[in-house]
PDB file of N, CA and C in Angstrom:
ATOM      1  N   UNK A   1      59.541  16.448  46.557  1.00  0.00           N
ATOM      2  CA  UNK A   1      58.559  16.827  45.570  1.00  0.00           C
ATOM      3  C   UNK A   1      57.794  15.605  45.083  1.00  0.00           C
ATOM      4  N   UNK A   2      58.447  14.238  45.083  1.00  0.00           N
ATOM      5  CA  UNK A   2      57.589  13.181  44.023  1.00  0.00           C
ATOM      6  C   UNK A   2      56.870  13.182  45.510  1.00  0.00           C
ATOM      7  N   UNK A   3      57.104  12.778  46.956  1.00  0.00           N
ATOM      8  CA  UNK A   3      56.398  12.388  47.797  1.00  0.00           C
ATOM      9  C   UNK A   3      54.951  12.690  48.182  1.00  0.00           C
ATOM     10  N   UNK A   4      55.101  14.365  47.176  1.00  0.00           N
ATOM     11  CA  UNK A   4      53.716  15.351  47.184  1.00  0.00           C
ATOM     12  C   UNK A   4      52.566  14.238  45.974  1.00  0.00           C
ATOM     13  N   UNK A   5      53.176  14.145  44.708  1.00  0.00           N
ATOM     14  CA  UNK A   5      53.049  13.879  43.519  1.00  0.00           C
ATOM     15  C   UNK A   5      52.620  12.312  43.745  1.00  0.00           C
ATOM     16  N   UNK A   6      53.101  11.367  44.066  1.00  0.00           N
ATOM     17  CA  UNK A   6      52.857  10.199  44.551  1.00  0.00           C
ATOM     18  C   UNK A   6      51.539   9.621  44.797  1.00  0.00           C
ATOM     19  N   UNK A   7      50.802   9.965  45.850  1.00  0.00           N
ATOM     20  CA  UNK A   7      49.275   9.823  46.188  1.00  0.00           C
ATOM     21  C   UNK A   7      48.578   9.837  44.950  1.00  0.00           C
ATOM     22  N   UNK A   8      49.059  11.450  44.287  1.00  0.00           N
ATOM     23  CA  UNK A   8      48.037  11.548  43.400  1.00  0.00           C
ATOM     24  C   UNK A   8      48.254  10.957  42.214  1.00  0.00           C
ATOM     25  N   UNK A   9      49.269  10.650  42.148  1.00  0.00           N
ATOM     26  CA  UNK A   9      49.481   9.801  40.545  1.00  0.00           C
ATOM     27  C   UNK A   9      48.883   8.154  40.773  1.00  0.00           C
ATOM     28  N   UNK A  10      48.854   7.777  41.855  1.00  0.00           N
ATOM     29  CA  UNK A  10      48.096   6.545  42.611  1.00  0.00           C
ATOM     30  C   UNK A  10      47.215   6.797  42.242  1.00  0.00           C
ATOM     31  N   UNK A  11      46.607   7.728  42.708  1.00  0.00           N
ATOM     32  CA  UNK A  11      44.872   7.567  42.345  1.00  0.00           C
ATOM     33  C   UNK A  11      44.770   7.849  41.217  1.00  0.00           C
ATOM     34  N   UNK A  12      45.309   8.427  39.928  1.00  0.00           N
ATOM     35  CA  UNK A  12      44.657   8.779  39.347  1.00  0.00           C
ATOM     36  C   UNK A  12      45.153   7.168  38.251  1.00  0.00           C
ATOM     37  N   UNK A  13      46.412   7.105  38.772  1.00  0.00           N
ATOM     38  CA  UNK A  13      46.233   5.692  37.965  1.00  0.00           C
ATOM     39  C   UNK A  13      45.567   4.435  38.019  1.00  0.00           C
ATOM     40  N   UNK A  14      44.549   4.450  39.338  1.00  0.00           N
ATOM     41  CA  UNK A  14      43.207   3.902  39.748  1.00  0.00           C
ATOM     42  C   UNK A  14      42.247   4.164  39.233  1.00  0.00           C
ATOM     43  N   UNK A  15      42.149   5.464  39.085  1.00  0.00           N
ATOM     44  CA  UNK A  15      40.493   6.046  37.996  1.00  0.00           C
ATOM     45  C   UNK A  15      41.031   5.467  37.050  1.00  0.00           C
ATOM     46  N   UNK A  16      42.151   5.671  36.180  1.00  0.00           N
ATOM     47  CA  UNK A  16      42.074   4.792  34.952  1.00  0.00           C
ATOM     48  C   UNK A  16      42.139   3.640  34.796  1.00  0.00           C
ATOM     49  N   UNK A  17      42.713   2.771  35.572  1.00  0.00           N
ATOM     50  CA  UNK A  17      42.485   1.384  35.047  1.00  0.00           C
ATOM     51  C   UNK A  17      41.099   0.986  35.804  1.00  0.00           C
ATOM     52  N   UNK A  18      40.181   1.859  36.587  1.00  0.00           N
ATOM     53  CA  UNK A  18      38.633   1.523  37.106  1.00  0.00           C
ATOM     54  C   UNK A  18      38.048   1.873  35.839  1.00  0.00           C
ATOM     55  N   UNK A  19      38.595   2.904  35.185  1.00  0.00           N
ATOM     56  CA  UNK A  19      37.209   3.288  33.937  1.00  0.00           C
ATOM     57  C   UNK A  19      37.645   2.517  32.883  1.00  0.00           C
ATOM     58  N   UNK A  20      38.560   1.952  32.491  1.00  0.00           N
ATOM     59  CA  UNK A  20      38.853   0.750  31.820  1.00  0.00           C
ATOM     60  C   UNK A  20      38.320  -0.844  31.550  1.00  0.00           C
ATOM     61  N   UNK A  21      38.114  -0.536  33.358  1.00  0.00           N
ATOM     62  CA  UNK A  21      37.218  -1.733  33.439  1.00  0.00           C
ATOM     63  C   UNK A  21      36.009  -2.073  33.100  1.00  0.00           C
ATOM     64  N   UNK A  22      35.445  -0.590  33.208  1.00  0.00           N
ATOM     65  CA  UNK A  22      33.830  -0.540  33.025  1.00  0.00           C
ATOM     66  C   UNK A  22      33.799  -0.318  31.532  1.00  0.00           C
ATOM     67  N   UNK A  23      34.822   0.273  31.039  1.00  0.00           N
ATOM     68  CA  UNK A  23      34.472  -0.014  29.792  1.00  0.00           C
ATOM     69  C   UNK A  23      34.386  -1.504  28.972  1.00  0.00           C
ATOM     70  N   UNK A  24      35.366  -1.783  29.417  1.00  0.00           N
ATOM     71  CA  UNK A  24      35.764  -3.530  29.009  1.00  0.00           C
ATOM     72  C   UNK A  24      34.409  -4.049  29.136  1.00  0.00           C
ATOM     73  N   UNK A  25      34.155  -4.076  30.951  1.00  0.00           N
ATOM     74  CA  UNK A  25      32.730  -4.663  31.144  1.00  0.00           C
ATOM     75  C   UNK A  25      31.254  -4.406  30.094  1.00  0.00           C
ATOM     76  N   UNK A  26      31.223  -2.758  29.914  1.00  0.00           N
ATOM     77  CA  UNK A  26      30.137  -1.985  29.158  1.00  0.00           C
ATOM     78  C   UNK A  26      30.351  -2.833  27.538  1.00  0.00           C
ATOM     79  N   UNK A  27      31.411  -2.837  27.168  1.00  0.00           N
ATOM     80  CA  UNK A  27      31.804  -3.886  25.869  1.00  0.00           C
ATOM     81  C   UNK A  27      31.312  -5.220  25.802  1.00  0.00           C
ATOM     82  N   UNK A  28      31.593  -5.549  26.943  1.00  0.00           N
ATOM     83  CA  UNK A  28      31.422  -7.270  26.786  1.00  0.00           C
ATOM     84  C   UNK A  28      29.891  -7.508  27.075  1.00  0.00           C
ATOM     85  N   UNK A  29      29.066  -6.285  27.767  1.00  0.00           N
ATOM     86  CA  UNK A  29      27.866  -6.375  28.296  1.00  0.00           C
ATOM     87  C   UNK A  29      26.789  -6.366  26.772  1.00  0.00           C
ATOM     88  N   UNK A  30      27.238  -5.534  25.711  1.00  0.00           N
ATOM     89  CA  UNK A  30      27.021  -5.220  24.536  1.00  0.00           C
ATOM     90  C   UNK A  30      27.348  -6.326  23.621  1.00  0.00           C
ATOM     91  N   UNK A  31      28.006  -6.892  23.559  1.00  0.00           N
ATOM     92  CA  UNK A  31      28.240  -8.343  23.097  1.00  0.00           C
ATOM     93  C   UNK A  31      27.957  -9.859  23.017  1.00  0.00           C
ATOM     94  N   UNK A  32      27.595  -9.359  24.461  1.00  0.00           N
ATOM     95  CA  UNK A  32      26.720 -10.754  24.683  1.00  0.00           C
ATOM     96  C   UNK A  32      24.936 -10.301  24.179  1.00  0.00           C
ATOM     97  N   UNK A  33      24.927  -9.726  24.013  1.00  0.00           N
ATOM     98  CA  UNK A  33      23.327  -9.292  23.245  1.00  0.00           C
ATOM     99  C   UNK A  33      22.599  -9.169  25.002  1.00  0.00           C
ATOM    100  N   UNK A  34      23.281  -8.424  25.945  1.00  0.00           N
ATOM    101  CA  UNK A  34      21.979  -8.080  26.873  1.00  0.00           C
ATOM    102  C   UNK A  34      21.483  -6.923  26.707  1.00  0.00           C
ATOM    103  N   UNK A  35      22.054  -6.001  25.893  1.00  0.00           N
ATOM    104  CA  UNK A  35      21.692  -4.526  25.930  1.00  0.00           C
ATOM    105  C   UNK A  35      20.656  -4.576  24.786  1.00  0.00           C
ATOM    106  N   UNK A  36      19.232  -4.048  24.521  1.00  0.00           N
ATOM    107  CA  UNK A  36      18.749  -4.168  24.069  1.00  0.00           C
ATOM    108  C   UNK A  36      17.935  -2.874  24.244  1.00  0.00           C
ATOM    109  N   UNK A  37      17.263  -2.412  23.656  1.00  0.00           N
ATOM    110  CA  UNK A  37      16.424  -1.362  23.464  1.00  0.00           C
ATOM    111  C   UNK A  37      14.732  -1.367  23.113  1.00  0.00           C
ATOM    112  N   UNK A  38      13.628  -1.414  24.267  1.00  0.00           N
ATOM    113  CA  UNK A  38      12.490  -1.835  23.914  1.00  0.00           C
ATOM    114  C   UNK A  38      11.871  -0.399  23.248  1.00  0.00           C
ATOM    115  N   UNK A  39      10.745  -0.987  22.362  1.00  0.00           N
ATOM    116  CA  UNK A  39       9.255   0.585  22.345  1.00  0.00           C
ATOM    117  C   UNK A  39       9.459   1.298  22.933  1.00  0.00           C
ATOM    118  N   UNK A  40       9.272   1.139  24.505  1.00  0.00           N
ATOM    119  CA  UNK A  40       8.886   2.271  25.849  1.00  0.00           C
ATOM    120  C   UNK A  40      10.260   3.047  25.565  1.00  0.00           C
ATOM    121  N   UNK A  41      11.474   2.550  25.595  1.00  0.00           N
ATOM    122  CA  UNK A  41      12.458   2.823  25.725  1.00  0.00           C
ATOM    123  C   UNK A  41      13.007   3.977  24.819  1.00  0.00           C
ATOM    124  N   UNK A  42      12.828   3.907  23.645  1.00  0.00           N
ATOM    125  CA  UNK A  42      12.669   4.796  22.290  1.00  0.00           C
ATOM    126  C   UNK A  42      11.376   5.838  22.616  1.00  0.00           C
ATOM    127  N   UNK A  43      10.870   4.982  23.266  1.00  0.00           N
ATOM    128  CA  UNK A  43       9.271   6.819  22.554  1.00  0.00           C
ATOM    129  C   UNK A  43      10.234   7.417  24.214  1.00  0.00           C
ATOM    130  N   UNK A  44      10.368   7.229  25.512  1.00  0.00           N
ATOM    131  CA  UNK A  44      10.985   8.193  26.084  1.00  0.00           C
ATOM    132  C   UNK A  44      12.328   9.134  25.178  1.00  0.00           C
ATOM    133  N   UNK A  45      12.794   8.433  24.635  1.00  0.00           N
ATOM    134  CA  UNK A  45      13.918   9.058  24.427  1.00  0.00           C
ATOM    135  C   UNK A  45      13.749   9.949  23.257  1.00  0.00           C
ATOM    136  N   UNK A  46      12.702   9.308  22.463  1.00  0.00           N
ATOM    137  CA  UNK A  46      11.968  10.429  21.555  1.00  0.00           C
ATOM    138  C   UNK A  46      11.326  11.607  21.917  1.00  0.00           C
ATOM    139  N   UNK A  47      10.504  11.335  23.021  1.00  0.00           N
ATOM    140  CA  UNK A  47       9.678  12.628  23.479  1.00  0.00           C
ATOM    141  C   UNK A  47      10.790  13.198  24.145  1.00  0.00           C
ATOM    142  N   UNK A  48      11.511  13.049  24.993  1.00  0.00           N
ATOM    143  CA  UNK A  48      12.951  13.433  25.651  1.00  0.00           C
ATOM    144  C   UNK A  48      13.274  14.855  24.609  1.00  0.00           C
ATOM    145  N   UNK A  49      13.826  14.309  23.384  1.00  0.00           N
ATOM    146  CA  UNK A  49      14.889  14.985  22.448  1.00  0.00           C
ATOM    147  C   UNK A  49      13.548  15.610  21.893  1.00  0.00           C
ATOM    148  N   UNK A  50      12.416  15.386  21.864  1.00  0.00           N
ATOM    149  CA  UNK A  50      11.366  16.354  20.837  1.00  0.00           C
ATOM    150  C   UNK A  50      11.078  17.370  21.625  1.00  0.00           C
ATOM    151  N   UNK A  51      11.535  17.235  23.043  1.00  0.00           N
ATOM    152  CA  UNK A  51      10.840  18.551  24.373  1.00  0.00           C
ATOM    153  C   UNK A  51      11.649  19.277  24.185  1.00  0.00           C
ATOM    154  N   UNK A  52      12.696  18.886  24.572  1.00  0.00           N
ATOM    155  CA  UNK A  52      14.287  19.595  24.417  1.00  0.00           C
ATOM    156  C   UNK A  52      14.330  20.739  23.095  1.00  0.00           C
ATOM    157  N   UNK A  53      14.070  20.044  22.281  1.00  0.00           N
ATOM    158  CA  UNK A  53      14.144  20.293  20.461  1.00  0.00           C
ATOM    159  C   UNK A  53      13.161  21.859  20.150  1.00  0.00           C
ATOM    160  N   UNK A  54      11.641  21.247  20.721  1.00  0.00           N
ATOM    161  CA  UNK A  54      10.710  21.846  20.779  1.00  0.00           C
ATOM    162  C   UNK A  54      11.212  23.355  21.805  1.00  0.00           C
ATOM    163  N   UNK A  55      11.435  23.064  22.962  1.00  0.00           N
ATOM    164  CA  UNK A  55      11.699  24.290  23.578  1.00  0.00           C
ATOM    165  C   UNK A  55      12.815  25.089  23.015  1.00  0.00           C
ATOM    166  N   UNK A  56      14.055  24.442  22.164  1.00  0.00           N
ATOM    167  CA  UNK A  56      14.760  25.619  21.874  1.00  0.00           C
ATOM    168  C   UNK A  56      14.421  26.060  20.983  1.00  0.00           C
ATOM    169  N   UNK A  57      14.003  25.734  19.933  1.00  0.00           N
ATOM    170  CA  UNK A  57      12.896  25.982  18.513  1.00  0.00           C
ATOM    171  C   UNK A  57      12.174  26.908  18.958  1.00  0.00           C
ATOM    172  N   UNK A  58      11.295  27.335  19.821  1.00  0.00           N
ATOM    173  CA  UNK A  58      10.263  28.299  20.316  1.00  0.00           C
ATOM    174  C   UNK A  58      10.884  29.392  20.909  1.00  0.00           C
ATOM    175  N   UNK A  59      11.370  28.852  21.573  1.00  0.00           N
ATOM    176  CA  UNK A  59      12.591  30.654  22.216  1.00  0.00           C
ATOM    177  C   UNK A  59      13.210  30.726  21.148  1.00  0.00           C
ATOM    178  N   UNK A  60      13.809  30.230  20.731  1.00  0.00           N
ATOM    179  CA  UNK A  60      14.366  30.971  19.004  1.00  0.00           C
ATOM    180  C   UNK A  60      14.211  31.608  18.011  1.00  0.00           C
ATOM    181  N   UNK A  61      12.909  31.197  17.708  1.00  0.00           N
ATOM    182  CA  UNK A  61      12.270  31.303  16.843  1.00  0.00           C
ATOM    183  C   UNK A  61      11.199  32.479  17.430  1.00  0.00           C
ATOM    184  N   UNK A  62       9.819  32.119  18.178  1.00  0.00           N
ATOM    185  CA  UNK A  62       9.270  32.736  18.973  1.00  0.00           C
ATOM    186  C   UNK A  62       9.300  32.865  20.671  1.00  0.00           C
ATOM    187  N   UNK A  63       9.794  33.436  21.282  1.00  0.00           N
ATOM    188  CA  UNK A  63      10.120  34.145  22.341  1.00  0.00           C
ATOM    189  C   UNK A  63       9.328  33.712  23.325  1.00  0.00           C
ATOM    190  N   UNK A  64       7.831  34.280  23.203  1.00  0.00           N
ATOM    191  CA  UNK A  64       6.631  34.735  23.933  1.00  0.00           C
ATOM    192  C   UNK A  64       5.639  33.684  23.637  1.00  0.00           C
ATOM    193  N   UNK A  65       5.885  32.506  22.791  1.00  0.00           N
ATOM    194  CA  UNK A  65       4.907  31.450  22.704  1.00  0.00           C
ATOM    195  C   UNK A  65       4.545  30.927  23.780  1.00  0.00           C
ATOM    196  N   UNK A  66       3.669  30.531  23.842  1.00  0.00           N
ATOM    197  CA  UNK A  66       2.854  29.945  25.207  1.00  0.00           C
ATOM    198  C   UNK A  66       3.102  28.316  25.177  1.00  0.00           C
ATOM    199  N   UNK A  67       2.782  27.732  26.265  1.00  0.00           N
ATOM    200  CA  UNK A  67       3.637  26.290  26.366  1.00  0.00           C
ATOM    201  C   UNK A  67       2.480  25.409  25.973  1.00  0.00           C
ATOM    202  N   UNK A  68       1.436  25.713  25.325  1.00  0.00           N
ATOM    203  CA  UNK A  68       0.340  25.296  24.417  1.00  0.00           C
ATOM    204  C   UNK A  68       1.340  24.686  23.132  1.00  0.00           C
ATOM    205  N   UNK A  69       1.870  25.602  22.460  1.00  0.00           N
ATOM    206  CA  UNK A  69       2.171  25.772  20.997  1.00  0.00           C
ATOM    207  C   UNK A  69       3.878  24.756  21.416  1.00  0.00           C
ATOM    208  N   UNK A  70       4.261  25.078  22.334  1.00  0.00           N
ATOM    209  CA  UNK A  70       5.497  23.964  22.485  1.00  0.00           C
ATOM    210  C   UNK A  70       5.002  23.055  22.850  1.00  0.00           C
ATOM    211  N   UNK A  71       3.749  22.667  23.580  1.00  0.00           N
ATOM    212  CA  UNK A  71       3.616  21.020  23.753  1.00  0.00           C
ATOM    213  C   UNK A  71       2.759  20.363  22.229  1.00  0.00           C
ATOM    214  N   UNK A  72       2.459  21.629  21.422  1.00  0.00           N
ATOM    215  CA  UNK A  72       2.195  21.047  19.837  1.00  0.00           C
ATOM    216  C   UNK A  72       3.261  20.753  19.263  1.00  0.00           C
ATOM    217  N   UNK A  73       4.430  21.453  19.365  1.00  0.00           N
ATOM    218  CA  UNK A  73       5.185  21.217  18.469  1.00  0.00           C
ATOM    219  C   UNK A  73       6.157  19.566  18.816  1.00  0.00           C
ATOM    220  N   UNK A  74       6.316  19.715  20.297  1.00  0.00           N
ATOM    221  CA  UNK A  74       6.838  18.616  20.873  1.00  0.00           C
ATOM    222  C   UNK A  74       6.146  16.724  20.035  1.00  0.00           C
ATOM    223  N   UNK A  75       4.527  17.066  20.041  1.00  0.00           N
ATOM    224  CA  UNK A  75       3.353  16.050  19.785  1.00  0.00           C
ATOM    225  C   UNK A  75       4.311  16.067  18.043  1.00  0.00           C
ATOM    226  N   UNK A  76       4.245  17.549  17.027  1.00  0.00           N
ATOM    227  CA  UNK A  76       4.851  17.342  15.956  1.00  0.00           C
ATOM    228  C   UNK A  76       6.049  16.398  15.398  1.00  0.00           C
ATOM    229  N   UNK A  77       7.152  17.060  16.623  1.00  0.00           N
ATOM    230  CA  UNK A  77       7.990  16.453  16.366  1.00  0.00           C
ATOM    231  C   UNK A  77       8.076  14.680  16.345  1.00  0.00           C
ATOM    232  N   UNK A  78       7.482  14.383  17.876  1.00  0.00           N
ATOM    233  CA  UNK A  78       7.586  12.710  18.005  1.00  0.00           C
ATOM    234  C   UNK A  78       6.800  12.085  16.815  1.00  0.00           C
ATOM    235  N   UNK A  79       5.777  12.698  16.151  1.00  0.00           N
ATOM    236  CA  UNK A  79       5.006  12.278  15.246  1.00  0.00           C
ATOM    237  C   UNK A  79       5.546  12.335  14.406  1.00  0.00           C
ATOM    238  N   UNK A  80       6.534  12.933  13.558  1.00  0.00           N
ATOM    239  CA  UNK A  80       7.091  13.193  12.407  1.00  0.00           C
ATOM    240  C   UNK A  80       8.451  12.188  12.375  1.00  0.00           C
ATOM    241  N   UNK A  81       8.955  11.681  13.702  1.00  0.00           N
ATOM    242  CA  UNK A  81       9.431  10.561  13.910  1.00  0.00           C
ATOM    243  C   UNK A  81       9.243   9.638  13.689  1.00  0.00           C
ATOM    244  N   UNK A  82       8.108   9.231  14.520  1.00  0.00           N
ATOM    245  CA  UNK A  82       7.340   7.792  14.108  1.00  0.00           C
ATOM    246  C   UNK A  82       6.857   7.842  12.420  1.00  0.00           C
ATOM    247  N   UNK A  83       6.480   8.583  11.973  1.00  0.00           N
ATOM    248  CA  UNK A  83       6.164   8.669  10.368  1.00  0.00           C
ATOM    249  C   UNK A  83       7.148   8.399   9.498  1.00  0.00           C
ATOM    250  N   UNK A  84       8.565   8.903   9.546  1.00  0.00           N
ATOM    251  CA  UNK A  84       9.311   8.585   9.150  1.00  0.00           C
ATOM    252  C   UNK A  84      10.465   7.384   9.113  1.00  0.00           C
ATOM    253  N   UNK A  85      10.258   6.970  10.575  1.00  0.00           N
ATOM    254  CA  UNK A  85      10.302   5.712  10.688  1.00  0.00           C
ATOM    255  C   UNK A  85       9.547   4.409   9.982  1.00  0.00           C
ATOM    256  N   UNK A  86       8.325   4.800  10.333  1.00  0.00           N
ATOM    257  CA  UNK A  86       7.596   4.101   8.957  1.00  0.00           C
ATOM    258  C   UNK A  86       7.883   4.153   7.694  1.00  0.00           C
ATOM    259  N   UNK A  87       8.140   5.081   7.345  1.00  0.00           N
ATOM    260  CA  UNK A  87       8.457   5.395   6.033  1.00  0.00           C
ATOM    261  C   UNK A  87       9.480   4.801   5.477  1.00  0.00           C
ATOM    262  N   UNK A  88      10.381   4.771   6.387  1.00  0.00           N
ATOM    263  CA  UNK A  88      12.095   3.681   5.929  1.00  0.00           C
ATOM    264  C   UNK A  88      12.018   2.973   6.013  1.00  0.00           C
ATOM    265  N   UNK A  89      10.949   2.162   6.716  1.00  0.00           N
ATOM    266  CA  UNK A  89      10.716   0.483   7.232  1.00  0.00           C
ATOM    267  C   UNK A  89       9.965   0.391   5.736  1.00  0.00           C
ATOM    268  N   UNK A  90       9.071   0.815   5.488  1.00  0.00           N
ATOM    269  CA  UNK A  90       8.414   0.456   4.611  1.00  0.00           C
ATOM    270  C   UNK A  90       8.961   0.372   3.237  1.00  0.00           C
ATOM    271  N   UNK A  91       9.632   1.350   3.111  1.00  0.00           N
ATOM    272  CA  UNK A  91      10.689   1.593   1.650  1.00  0.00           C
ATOM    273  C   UNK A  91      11.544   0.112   1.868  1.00  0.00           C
ATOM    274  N   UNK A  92      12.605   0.298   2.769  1.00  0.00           N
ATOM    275  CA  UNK A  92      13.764  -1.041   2.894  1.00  0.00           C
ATOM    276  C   UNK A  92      13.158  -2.356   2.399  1.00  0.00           C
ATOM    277  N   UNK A  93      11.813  -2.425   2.820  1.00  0.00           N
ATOM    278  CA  UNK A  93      11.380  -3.789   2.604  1.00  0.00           C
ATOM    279  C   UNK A  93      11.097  -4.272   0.943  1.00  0.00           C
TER     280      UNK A  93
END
């Protein structure tokens, strides 16, 4: 029975000390200040989560909206982002 069990407890005690590593690595990569986050980098990830956001908001809400009124609301959302972002920058200071 272990002879069945064996292989696989090998490997799987390989995936873990491999994803260990990458974490360690992903840690230390974060530490040394290379990970960084530009503009471009944020407005994708903004418009990303405002499409996403926007489309379930519209089937939810309205059903039968046309993809006019979700690519407004999408423009809403990233805008109401950036505004408010301003808005905290500007307050903090």
């Amino acid at each position: 029975m272990l002879k069945i069990f064996l292989p696989v407890l090998t490997r799987l005690k390989l995936a873990i000390d491999r994803s260990f590593f990458y974490i360690k690595d992903y840690i230390s990569f974060i530490e040394r200040g290379a990970f960084f986050v530009n503009k471009l980098n944020i407005f994708v990830i903004r418009a990303v989560l405002g499409a996403v956001f926007a489309v379930i908001l519209t089937r939810f809400f309205y059903p039968n909206a046309h993809i006019v009124y979700v690519m407004g609301l999408v423009f809403a959302l990233v805008g109401m982002a950036y505004l408010l972002e301003y808005l905290r920058r500007r307050k903090s200071k």
